[in-house]
Protein backbone atom coordinates (compact mmCIF):
# COMPACT_ATOMS: atom_id res chain seq x y z
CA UNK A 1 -87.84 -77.12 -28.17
CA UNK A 2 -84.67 -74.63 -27.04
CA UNK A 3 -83.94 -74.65 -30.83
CA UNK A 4 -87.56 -73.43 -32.25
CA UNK A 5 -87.77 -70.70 -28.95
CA UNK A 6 -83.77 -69.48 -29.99
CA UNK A 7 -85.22 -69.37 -33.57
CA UNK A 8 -87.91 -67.61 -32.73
CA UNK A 9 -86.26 -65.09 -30.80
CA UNK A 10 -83.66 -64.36 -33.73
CA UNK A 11 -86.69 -63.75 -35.88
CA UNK A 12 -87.78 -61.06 -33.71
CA UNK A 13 -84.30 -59.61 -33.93
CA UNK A 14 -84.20 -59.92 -37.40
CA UNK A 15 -87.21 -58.44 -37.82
CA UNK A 16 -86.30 -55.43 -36.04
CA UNK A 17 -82.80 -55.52 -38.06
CA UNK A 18 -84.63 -54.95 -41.41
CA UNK A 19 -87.01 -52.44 -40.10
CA UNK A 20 -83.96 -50.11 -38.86
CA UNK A 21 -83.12 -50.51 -42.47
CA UNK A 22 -85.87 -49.18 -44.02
CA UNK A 23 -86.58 -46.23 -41.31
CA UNK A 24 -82.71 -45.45 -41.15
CA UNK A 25 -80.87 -46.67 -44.23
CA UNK A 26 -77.24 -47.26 -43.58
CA UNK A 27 -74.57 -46.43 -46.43
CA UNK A 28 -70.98 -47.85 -47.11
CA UNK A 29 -68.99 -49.90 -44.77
CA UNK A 30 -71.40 -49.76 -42.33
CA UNK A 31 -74.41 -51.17 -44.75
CA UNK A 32 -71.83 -53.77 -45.63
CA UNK A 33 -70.74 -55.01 -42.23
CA UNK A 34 -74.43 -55.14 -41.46
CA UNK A 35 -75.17 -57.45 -44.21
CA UNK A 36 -72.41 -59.50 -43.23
CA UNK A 37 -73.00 -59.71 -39.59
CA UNK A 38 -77.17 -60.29 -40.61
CA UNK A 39 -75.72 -63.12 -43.06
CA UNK A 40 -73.51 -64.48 -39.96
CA UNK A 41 -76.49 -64.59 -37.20
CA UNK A 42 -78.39 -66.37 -40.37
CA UNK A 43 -76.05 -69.21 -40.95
CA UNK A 44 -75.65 -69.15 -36.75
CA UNK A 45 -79.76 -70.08 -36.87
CA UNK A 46 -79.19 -72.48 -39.74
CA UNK A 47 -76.20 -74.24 -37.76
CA UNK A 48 -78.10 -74.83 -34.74
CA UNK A 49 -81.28 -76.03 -36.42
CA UNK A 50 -79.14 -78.68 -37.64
CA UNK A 51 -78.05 -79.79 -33.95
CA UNK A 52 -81.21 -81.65 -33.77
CA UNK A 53 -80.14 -84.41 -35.73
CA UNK A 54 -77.53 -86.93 -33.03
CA UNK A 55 -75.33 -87.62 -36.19
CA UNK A 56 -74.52 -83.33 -36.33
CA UNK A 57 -74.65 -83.07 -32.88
CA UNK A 58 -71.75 -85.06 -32.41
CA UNK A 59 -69.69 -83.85 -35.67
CA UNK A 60 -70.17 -80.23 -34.08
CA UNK A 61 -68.42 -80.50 -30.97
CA UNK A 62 -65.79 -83.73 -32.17
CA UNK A 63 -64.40 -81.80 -34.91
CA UNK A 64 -62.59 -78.55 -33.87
CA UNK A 65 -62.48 -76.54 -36.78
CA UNK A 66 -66.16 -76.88 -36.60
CA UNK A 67 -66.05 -75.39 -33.02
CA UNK A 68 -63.78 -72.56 -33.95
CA UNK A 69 -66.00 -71.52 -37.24
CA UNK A 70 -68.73 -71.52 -35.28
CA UNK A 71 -67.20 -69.20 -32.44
CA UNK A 72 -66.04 -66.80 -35.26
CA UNK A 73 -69.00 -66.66 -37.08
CA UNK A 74 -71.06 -65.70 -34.02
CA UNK A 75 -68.44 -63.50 -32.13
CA UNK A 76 -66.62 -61.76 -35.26
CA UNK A 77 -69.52 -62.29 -37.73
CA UNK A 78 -72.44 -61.60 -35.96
CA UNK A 79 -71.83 -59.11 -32.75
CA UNK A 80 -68.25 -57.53 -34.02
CA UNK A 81 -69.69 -56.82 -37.70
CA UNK A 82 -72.66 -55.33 -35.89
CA UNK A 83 -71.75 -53.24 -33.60
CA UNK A 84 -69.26 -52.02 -35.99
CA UNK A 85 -72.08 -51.17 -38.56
CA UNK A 86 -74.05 -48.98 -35.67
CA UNK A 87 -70.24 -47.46 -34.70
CA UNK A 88 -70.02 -46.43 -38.17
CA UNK A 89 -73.65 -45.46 -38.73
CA UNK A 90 -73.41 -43.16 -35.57
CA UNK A 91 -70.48 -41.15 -36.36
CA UNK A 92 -68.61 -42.75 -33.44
CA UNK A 93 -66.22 -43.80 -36.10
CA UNK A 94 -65.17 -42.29 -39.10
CA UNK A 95 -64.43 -43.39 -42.53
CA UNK A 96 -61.47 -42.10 -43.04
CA UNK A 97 -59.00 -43.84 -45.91
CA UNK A 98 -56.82 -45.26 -43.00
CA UNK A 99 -60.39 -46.92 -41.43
CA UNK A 100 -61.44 -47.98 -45.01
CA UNK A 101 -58.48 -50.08 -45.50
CA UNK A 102 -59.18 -51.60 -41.52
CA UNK A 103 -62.42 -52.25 -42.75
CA UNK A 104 -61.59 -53.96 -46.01
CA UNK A 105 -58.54 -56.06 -44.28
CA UNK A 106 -60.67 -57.16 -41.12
CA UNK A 107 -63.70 -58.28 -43.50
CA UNK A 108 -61.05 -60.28 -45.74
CA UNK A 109 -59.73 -62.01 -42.77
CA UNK A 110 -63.18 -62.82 -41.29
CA UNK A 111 -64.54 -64.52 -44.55
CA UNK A 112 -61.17 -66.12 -45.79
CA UNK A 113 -60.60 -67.44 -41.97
CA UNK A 114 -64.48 -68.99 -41.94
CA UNK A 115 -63.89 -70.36 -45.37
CA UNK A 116 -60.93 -72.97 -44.44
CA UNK A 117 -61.96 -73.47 -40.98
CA UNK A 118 -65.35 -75.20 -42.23
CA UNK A 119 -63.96 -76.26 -45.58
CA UNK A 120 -61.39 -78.25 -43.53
CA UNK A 121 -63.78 -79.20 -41.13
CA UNK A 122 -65.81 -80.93 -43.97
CA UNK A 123 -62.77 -82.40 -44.84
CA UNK A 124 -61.77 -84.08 -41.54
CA UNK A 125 -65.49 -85.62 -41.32
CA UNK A 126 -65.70 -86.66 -45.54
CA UNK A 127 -62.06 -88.74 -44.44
CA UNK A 128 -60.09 -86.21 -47.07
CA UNK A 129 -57.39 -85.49 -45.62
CA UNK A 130 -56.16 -82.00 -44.90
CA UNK A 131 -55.47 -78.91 -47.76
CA UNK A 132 -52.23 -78.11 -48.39
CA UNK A 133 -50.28 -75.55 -46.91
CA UNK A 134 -54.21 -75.34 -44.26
CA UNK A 135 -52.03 -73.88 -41.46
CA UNK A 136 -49.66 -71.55 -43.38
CA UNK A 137 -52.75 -70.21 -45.43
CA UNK A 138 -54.87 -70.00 -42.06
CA UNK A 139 -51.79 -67.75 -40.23
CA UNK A 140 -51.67 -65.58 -42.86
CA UNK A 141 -55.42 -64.77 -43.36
CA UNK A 142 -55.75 -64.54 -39.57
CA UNK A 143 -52.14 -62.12 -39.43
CA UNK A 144 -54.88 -59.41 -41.21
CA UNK A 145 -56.87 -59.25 -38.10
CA UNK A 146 -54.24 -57.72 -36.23
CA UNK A 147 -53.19 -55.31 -39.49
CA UNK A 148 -56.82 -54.08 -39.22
CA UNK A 149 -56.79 -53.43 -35.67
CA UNK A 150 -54.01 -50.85 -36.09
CA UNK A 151 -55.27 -49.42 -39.11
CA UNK A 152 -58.61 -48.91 -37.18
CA UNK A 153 -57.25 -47.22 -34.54
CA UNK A 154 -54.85 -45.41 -36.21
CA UNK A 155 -57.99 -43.90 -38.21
CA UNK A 156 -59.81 -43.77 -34.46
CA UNK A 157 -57.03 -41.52 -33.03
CA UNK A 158 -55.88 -39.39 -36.35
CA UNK A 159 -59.83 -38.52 -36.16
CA UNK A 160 -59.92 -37.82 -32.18
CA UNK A 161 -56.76 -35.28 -32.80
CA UNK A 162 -58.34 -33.46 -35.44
CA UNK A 163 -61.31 -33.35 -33.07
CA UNK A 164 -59.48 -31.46 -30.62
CA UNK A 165 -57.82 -29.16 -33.12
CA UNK A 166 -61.06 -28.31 -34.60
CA UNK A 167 -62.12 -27.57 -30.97
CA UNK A 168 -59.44 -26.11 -30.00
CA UNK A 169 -59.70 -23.28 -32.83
CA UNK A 170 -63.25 -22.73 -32.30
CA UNK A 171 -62.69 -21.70 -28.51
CA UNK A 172 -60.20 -19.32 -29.90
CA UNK A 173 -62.32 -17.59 -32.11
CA UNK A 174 -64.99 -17.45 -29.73
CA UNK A 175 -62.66 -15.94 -27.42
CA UNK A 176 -61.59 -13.54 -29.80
CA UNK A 177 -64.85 -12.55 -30.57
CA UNK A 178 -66.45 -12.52 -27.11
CA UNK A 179 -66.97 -8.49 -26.22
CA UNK A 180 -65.51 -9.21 -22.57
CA UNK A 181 -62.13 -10.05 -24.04
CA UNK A 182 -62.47 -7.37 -27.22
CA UNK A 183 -63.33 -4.44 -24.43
CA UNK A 184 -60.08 -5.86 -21.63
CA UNK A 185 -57.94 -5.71 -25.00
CA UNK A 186 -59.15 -2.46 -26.03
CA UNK A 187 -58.61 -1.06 -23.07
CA UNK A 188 -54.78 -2.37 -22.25
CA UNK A 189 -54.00 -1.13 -25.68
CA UNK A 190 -55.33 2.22 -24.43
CA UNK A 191 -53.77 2.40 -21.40
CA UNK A 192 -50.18 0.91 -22.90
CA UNK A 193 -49.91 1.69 -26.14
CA UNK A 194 -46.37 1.72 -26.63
CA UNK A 195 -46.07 -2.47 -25.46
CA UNK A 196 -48.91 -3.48 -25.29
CA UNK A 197 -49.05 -4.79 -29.14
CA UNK A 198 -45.79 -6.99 -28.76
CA UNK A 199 -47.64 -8.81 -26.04
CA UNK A 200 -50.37 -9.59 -27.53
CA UNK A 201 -48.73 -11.14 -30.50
CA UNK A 202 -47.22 -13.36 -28.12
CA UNK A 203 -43.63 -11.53 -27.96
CA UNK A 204 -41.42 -12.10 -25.02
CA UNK A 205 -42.15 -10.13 -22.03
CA UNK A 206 -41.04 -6.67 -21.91
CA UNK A 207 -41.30 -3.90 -19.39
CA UNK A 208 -44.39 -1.80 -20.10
CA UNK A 209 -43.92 1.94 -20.66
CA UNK A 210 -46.65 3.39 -18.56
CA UNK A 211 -47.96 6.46 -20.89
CA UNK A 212 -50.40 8.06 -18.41
């Protein structure tokens, strides 16, 4: 019963999923970590539906690289993937070439990672033995999660710095061209002719020659 109501539910979600894409269609790396984190919450359905049999039940919790699959697809498939996509489709992140590299790197790890935890897995339960090399291969592919994580926020704070530049120079123009600051510039130039230019430019501070 829990397992038609939880399907339910994630129909509902899904539901409202696809109609965000069709009112709000998402483009690049954030369509594509969508789709992946859509697929992931799909074969998270799938997986439980199957708990109902005794013989699954008990291969799904005896057998950890069953238990740690299943944690990564849900936690780095389905809500990291996701709220990554709406990051992305918000302009909270930007795609810079640094971030597109994160992106690329942090998907690779995520599928290669799933792929010989539950190939494994079915190995351990089929009585096959273990792949070669399972644990060198596995700390490699998850050694790109924490490359992508520094790529990602190097993009995150190269884009927060150019920000503030951008900022920056815009309050500087606007207090170039505000008429307060034209008129109290006017008028020191005016009233100080002979100095008053050097200061401005950001000279070193000299004694003003009163002209009166």
């Amino acid at each position: 019963m829990a397992v038609l109501i939880q399907g339910l539910a994630y129909f509902w979600i899904l539901k409202s999923v696809f109609g965000l894409f069709k009112t709000d269609p998402l483009r690049g790396f954030a369509r594509l970590l969508m789709i992946i984190a859509i697929a992931s919450l799909l074969a998270k359905v799938i997986l439980q539906a199957l708990l109902v049999f005794p013989s699954v039940a008990v291969i799904s919790y005896s057998i950890r690289m069953y238990v740690i699959g299943f944690l990564h697809l849900v936690l780095l498939g389905a809500m990291s993937m996701g709220v990554s996509a709406v990051a992305i489709a918000k302009g909270w992140i930007d795609e810079r070439p640094t971030s597109k590299l994160g992106w690329i790197f942090l998907i690779a790890g995520f599928v290669i990672t799933e792929i010989l935890l539950f190939l494994q897995g079915t190995l351990i339960w089929l009585k096959m033995g273990f792949l070669p090399e399972y644990n060198f291969w596995l700390f490699l592919a998850s050694c790109l999660f924490p490359v992508s994580l520094a790529l990602l926020l190097t993009g995150l704070l190269s884009n927060e710095f150019s920000n503030k530049a951008i900022s920056n120079t815009k309050i500087q123009i606007q207090q170039r061209t505000n008429p307060k600051t034209m008129k109290k510039n006017t008028d020191l130039v005016t009233r100080y002719p002979g100095d008053t230019l050097d200061f401005m430019w950001g000279r070193k501070w000299r004694k003003l020659k009163l002209h009166y």
